[in-house]
Protein backbone atom coordinates (compact mmCIF):
# COMPACT_ATOMS: atom_id res chain seq x y z
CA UNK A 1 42.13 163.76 186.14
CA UNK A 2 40.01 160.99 184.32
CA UNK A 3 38.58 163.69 181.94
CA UNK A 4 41.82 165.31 181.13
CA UNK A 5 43.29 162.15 180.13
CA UNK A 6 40.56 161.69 178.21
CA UNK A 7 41.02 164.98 176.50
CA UNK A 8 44.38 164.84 176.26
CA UNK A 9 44.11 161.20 174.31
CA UNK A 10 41.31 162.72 171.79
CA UNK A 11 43.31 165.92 171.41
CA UNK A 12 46.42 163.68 170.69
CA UNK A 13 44.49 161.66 168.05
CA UNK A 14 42.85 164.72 166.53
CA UNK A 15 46.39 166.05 166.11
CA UNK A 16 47.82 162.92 164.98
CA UNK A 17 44.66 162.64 162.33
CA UNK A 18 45.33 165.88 161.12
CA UNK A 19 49.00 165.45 160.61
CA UNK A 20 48.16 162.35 158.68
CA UNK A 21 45.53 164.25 156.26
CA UNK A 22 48.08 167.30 156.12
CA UNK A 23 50.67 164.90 154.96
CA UNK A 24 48.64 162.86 152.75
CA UNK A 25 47.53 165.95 151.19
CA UNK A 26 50.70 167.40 150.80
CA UNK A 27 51.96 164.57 149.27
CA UNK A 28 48.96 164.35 146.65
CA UNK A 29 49.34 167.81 145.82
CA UNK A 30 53.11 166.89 145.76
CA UNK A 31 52.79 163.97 143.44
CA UNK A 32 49.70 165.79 141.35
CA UNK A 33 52.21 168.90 140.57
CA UNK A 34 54.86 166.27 139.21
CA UNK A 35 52.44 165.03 137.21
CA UNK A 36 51.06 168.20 135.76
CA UNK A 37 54.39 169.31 135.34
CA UNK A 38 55.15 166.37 133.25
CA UNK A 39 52.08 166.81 131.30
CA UNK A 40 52.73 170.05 130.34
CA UNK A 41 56.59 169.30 130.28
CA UNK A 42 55.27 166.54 127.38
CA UNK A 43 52.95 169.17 126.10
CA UNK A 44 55.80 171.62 125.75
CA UNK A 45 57.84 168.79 124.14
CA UNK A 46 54.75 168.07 121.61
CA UNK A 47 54.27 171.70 120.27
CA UNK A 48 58.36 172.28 120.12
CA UNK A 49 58.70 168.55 118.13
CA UNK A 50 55.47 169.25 116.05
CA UNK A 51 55.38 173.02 115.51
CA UNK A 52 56.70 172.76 112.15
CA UNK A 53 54.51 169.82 111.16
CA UNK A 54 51.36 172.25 112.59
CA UNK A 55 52.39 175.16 110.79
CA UNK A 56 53.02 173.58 107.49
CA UNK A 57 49.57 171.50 107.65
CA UNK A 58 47.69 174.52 109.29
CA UNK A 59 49.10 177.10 106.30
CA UNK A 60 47.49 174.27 103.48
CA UNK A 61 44.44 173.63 105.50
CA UNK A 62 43.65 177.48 105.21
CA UNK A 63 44.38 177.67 101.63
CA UNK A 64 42.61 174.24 100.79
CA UNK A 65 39.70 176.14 103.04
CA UNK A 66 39.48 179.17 100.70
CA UNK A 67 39.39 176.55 97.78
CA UNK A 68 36.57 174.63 99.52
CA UNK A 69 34.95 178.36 100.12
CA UNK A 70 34.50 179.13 96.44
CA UNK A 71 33.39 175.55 95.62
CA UNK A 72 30.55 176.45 98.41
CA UNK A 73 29.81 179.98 97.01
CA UNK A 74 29.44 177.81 94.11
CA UNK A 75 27.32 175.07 95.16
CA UNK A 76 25.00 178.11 96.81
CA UNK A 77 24.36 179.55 93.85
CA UNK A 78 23.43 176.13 92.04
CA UNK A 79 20.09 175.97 93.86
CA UNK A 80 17.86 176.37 90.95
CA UNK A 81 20.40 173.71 88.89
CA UNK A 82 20.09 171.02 91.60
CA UNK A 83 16.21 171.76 90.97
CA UNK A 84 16.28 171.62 87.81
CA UNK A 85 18.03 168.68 87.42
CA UNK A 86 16.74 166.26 89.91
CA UNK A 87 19.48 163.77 91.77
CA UNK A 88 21.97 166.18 91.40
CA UNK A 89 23.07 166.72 95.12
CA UNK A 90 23.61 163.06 94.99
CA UNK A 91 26.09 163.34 92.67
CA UNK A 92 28.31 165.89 93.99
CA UNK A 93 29.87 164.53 97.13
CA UNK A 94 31.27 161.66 95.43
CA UNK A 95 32.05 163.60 92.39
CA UNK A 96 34.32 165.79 95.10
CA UNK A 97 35.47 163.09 96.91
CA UNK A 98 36.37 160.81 93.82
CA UNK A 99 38.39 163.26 92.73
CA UNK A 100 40.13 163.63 96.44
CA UNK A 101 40.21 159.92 96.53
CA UNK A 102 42.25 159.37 93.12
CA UNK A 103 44.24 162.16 93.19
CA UNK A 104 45.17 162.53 96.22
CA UNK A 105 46.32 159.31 96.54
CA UNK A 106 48.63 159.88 93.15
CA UNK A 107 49.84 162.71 95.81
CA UNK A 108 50.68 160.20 98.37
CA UNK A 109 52.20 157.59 95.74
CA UNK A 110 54.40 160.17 94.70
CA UNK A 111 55.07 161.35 98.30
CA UNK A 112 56.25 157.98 99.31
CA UNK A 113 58.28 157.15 96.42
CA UNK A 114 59.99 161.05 97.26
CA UNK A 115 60.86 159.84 100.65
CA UNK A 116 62.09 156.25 100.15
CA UNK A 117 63.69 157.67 97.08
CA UNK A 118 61.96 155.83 94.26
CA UNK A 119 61.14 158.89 92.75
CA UNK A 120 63.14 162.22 91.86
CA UNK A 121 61.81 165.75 92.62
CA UNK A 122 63.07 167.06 89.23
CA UNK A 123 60.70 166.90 86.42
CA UNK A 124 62.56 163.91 84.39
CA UNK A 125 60.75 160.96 82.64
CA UNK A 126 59.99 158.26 84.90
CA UNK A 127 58.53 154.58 84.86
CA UNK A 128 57.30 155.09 88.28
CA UNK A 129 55.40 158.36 87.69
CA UNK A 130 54.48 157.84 84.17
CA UNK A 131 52.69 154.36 85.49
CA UNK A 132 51.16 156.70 87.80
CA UNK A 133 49.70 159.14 85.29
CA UNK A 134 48.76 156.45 83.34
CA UNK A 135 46.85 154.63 86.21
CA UNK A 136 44.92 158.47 87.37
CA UNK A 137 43.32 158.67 84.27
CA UNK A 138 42.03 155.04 83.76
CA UNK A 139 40.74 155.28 87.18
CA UNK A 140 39.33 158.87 86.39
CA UNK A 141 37.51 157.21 83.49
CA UNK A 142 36.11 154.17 85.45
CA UNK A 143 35.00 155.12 88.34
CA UNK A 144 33.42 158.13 86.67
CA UNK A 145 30.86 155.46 84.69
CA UNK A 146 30.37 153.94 87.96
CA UNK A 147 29.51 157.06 89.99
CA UNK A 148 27.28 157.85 87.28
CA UNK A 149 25.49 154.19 87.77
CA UNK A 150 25.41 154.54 91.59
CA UNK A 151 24.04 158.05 91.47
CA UNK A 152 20.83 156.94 89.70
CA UNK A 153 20.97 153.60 91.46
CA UNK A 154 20.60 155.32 94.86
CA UNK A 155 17.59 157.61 93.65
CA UNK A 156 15.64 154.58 92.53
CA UNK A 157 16.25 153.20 96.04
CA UNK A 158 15.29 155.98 98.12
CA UNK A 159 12.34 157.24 95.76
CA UNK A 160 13.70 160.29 94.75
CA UNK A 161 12.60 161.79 91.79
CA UNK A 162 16.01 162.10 89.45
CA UNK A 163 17.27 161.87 85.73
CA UNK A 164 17.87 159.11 83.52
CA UNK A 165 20.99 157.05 84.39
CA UNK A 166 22.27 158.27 81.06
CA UNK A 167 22.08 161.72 82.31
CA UNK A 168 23.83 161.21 85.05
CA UNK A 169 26.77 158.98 83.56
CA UNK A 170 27.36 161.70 80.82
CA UNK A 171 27.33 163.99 83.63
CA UNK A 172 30.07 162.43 85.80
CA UNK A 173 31.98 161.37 82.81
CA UNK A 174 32.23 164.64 81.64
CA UNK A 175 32.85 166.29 84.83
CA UNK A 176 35.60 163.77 85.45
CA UNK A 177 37.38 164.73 82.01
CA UNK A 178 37.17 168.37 82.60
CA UNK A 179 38.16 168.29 86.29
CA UNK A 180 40.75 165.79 85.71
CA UNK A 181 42.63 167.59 83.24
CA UNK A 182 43.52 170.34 85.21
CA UNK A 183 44.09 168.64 88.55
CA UNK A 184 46.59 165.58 87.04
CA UNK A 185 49.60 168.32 86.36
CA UNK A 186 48.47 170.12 89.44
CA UNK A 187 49.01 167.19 91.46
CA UNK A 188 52.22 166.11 89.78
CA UNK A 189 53.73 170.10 90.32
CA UNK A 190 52.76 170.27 93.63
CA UNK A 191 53.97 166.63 94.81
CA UNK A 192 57.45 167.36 93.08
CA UNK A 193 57.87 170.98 94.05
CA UNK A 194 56.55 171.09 97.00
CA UNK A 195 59.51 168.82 98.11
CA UNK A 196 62.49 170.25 96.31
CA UNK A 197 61.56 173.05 98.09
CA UNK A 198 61.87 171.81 101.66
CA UNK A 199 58.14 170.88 102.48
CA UNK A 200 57.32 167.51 103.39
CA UNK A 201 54.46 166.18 100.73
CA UNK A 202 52.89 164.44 103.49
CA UNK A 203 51.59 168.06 105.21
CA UNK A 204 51.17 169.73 101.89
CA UNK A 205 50.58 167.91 98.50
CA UNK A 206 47.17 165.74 99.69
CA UNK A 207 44.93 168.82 101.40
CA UNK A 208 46.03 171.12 98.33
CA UNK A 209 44.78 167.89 95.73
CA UNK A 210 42.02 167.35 97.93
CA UNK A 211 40.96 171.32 97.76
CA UNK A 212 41.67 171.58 94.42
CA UNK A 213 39.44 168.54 93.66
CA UNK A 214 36.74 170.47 95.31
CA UNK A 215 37.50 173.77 93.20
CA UNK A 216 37.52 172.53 89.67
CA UNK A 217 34.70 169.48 90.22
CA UNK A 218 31.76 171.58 90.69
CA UNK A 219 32.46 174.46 88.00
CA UNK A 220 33.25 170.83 85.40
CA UNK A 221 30.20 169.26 86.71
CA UNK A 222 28.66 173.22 85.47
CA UNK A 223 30.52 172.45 82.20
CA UNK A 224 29.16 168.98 81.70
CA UNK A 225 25.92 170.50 82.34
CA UNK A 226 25.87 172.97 79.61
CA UNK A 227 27.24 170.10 77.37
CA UNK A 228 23.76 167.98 78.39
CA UNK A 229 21.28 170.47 77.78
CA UNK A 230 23.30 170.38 73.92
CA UNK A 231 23.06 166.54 73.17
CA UNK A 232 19.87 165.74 75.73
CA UNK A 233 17.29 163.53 74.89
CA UNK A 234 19.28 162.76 71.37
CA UNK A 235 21.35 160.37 69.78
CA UNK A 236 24.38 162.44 70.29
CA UNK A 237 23.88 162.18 73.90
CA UNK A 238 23.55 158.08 73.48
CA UNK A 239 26.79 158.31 71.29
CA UNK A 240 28.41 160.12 74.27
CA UNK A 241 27.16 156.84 77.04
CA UNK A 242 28.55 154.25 74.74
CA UNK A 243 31.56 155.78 74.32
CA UNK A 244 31.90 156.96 77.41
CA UNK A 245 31.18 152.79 78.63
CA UNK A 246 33.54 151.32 75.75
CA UNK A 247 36.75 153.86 77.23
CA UNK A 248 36.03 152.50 80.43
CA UNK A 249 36.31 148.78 79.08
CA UNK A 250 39.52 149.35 77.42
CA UNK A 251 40.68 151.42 80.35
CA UNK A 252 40.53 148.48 82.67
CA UNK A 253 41.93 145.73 79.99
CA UNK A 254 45.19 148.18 79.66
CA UNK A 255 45.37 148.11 83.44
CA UNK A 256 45.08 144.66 84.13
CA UNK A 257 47.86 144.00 81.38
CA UNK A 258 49.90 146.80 81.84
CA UNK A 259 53.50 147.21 83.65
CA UNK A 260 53.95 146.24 87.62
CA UNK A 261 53.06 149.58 88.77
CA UNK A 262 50.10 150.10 86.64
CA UNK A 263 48.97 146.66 87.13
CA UNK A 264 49.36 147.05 91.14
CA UNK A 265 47.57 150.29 91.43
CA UNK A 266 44.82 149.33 89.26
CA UNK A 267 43.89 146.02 90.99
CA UNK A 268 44.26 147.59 94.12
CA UNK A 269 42.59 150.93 93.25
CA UNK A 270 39.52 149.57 91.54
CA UNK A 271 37.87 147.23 94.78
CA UNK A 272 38.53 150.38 96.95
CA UNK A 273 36.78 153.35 94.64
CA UNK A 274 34.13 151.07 94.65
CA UNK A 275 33.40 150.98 97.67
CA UNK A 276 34.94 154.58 97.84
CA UNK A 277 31.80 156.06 95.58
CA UNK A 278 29.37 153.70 96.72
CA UNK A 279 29.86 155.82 100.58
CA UNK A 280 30.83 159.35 98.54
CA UNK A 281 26.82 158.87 97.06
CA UNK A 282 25.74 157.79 100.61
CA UNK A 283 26.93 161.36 101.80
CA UNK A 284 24.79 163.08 98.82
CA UNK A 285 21.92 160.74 99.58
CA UNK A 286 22.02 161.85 103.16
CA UNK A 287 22.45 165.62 102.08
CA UNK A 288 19.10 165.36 99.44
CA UNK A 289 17.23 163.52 102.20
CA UNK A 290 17.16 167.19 103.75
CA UNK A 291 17.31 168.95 100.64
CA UNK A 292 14.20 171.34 101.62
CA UNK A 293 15.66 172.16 105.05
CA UNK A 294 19.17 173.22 102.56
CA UNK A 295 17.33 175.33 99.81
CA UNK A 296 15.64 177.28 102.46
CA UNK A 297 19.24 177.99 104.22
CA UNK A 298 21.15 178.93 101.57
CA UNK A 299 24.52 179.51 103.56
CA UNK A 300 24.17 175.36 104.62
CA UNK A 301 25.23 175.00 101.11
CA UNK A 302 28.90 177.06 101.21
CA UNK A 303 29.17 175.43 104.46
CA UNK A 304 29.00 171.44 102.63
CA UNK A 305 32.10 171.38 100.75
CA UNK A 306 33.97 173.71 103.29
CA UNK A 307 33.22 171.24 106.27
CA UNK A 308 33.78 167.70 104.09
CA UNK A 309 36.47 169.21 101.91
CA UNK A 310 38.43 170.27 105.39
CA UNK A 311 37.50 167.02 107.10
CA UNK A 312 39.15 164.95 104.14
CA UNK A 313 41.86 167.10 104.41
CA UNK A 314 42.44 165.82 107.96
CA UNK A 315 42.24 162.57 107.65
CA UNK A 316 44.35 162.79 104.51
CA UNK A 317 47.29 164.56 106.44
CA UNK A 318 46.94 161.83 109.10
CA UNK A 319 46.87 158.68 106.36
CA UNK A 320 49.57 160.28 104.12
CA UNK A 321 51.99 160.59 107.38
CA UNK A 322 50.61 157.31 108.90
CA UNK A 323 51.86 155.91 105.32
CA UNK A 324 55.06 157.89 105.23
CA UNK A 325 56.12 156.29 108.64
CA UNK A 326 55.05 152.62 107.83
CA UNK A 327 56.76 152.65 104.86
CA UNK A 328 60.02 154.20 106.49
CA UNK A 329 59.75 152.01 109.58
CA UNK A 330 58.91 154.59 111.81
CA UNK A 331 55.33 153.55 112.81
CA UNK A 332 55.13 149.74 113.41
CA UNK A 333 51.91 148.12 112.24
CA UNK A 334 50.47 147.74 115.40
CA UNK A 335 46.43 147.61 116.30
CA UNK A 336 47.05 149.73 118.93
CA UNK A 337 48.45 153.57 118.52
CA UNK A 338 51.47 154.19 120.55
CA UNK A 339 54.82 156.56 119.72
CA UNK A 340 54.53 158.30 116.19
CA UNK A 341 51.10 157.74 115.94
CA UNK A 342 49.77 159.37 118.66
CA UNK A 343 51.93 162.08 117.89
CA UNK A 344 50.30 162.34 115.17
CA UNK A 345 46.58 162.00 116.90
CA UNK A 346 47.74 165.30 118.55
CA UNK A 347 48.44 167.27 115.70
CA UNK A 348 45.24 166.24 113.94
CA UNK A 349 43.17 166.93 117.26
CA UNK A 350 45.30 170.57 117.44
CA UNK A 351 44.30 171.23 113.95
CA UNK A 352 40.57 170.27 114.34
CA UNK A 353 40.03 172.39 117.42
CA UNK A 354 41.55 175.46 115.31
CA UNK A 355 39.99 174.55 111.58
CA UNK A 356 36.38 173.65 112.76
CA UNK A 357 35.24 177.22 114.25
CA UNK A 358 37.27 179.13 111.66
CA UNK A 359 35.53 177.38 108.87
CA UNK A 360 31.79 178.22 110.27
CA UNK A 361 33.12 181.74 110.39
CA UNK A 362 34.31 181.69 106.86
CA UNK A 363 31.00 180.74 105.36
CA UNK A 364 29.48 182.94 107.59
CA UNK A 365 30.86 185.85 106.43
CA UNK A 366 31.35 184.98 102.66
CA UNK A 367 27.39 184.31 102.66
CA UNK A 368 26.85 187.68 103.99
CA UNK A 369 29.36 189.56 102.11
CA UNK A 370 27.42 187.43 98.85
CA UNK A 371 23.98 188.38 100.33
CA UNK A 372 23.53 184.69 100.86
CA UNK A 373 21.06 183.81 103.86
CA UNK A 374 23.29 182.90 106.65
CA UNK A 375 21.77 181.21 109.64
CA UNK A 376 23.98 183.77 111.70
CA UNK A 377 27.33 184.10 112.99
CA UNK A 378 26.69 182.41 116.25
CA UNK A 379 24.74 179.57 114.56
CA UNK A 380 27.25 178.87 111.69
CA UNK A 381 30.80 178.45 114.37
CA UNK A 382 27.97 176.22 116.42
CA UNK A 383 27.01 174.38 114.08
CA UNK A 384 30.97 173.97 112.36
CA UNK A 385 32.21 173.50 115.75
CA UNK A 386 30.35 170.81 117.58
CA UNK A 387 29.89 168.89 114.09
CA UNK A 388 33.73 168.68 113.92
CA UNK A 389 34.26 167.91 117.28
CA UNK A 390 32.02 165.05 116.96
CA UNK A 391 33.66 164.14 113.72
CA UNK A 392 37.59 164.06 115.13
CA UNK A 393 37.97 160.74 116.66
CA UNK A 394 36.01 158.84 114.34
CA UNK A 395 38.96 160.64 111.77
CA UNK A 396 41.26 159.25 113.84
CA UNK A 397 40.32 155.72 114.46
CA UNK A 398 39.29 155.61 110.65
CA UNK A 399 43.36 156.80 109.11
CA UNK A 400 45.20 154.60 112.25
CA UNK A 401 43.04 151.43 111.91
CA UNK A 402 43.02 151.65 107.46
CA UNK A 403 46.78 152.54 107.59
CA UNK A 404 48.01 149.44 109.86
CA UNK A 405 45.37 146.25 108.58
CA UNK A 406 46.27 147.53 105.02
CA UNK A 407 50.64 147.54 105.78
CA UNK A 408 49.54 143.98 107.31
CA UNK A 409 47.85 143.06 104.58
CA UNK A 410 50.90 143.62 102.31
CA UNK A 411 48.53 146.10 100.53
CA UNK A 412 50.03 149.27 99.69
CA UNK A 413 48.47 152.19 102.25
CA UNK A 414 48.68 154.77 99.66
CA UNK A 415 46.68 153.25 97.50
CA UNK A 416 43.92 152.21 100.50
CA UNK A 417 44.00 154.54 102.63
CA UNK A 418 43.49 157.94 101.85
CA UNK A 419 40.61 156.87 99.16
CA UNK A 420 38.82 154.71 101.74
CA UNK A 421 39.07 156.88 104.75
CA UNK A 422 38.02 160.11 102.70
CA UNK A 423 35.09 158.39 101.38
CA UNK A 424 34.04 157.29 104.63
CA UNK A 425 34.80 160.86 106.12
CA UNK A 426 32.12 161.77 103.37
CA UNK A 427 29.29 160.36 104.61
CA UNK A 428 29.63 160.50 108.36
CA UNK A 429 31.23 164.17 107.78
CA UNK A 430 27.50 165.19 106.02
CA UNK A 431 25.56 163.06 108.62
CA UNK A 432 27.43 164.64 111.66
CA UNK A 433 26.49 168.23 109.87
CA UNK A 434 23.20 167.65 109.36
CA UNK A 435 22.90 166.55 112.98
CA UNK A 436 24.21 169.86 113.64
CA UNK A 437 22.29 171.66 111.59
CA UNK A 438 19.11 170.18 113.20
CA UNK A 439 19.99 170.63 116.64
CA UNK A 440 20.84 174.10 116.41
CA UNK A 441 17.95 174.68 114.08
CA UNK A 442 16.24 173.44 117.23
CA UNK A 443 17.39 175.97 120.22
């Protein structure tokens, strides 16, 4: 009787035990459902609020991509120019990304004033947008001479053999005319229009700028080229740099005493691009540092502007919104994301998981169709891929943290934040890519 008692009690507690895990476990699996129903509940609510917002950004990342392409099919087939003309590949990213810097943030200038209704979409005159014209090609001018400077600068630091620091200003100077010209009523037509016609600037006008930027720099920085090899080594060519210096004086005196718009954008522009093409000639210096490793992959090269150009274009989308929403009162300028923000996190981490692999395919098969020496298909999405993916919260952190300190600041975000977060993007963009490149190099 003793030892069925006993068995009795242990089969009691067994039971009892088990209940207690069945129950426990039911109501985990209960409560973990819930939650995973509200998860994708929130998801659902995500892509049906931000669908729109996705498509729109998604449709201009493509074309800005296909821009980007032929600026790398470009680029590829300047391997015996960036030879030829030592220093060169230190040049060209912040050639690119000055040009994404200043004109893309005209594109967010003029998307603000759109939505806060300082500005019209018709194509009347306008104090505000003739201010900003007026303030895009001083700063065009300027920070051309200094890219120039910091170019050569950068060389003599690292010990790479380069040209003249005349060379290179009449290069950039040049190169910033040419490109400029065509990409100041670009920007203004596709700010203005793209808006009358229903598309919010914000998704649209900066990726397009920035991609343009990309297209027409390195075909001007061709041009400026062809103009050198005229007036090198002459006194034309020293005509050209003192010129070129004296426009840039006079540039920033009108500035400086100029209306409230000019004045503001100037003052505020000029610290910034600074700094912005001091970090755009870090991301060529990092690029030339594994300049052999580049000339003997050919494909790398239509892969560089692709991958930066696309990662700018990110960022971009996220400051310009960011912007939009401080500005509007939609975002407050908190330290830490929350609300509208990390809405818009999501659709910047949706669109980085979809643009990274398809732009490794792209140069892929553009290289190939070109007869360009790919590293392979395989190799190419790697490579694309896990560079990006490494790249996307540091894009994040960079447009959230610029966008609030400068609103705190009392500094205008448009004029801070797309310029300074590009430029960063620049460098770490090129030194995330070349990590890639290496490691995959390496399996």
């Amino acid at each position: 009787m003793k030892i069925a008692g006993k068995l009795m009690r242990m089969t009691r507690r067994t039971l009892q035990g088990l209940l207690t895990f069945t129950v426990t476990l039911s109501l985990l699996l209960s409560r973990g459902l819930i939650k995973a129903f509200n998860l994708f509940k929130s998801l659902g609510g995500f892509f049906a609020g931000s669908k729109r917002i996705i498509g729109e950004s998604f449709v201009a990342l493509f074309i800005c991509a296909i821009g980007d392409l032929f600026a790398g099919i470009f680029l590829g087939k300047m391997s015996p120019m960036l030879e030829s003309y030592p220093g060169l590949l230190v040049l060209i990213p912040g050639a690119i990304g000055m040009r994404g810097n200043i004109f893309g943030a005209l594109g967010s200038r003029l998307g603000s004033g759109l939505h806060i209704g300082t500005l019209s979409p018709e194509m009347k005159k306008s104090g505000v947008l003739s201010e900003n014209i007026e303030a895009t090609i001083i700063l065009t001018i300027v920070m051309s001479i200094f890219l120039g400077f910091m170019a050569w600068i950068f060389c003599q630091i690292f010990g790479f053999k380069s040209m003249g620091v005349v060379d290179f200003t009449v290069i950039s100077v040049i190169g910033g005319i040419i490109s400029g010209a065509m990409l100041l009523p670009a920007t203004v037509l596709i700010s203005l229009k793209s808006y009358e016609n229903g598309w919010d600037p914000d998704n649209v006008t900066t990726p397009l700028i920035a991609a343009s930027g990309d297209l027409f720099t390195l075909p001007s920085i061709f041009a400026a080229i062809s103009v050198l090899e005229i007036v090198r080594n002459g006194v034309a060519e020293w005509i050209l740099f003192i010129l070129f210096l004296i426009m840039g004086a006079t540039g920033v005196v009108i500035g400086m005493k100029g209306g409230y718009n000019l004045r503001k954008i100037v003052q505020q522009s000029v610290p910034v691009l600074l700094i912005c093409s001091a970090l755009g000639t870090t991301a060529g210096t990092v690029l030339n540092s594994r300049l052999g490793v580049i000339l003997d992959n050919p494909s790398i090269l239509a892969l560089v502007p692709l991958f930066s150009g696309e990662s700018g274009d990110l960022v971009s989308i996220l400051g310009a919104r960011l912007s939009s929403g401080l500005h509007s009162g939609i975002i407050p300028a908190s330290l830490r994301p929350r609300g509208e923000a990390l809405k818009n996190f999501g659709i910047i981490a949706v669109l980085s998981v979809i643009i990274y692999p398809t732009i490794g395919l792209l140069a892929h098969l553009v290289s190939a169709a070109l007869g360009i020496p790919s590293l392979g298909l395989e190799r190419m999405v790697l490579v694309s891929s896990l560079a990006g993916y490494i790249l996307t919260p540091f894009l994040l952190l960079v447009g959230f943290y610029l966008s609030s300190v400068s609103y705190r600041m009392e500094l205008d975000p448009d004029n801070i934040v797309i310029p300074i977060s590009t430029s960063m993007t620049d460098p770490a963009a090129n030194t995330c890519l070349v990590f890639a490149i290496m490691a995959v190099l390496a399996l």
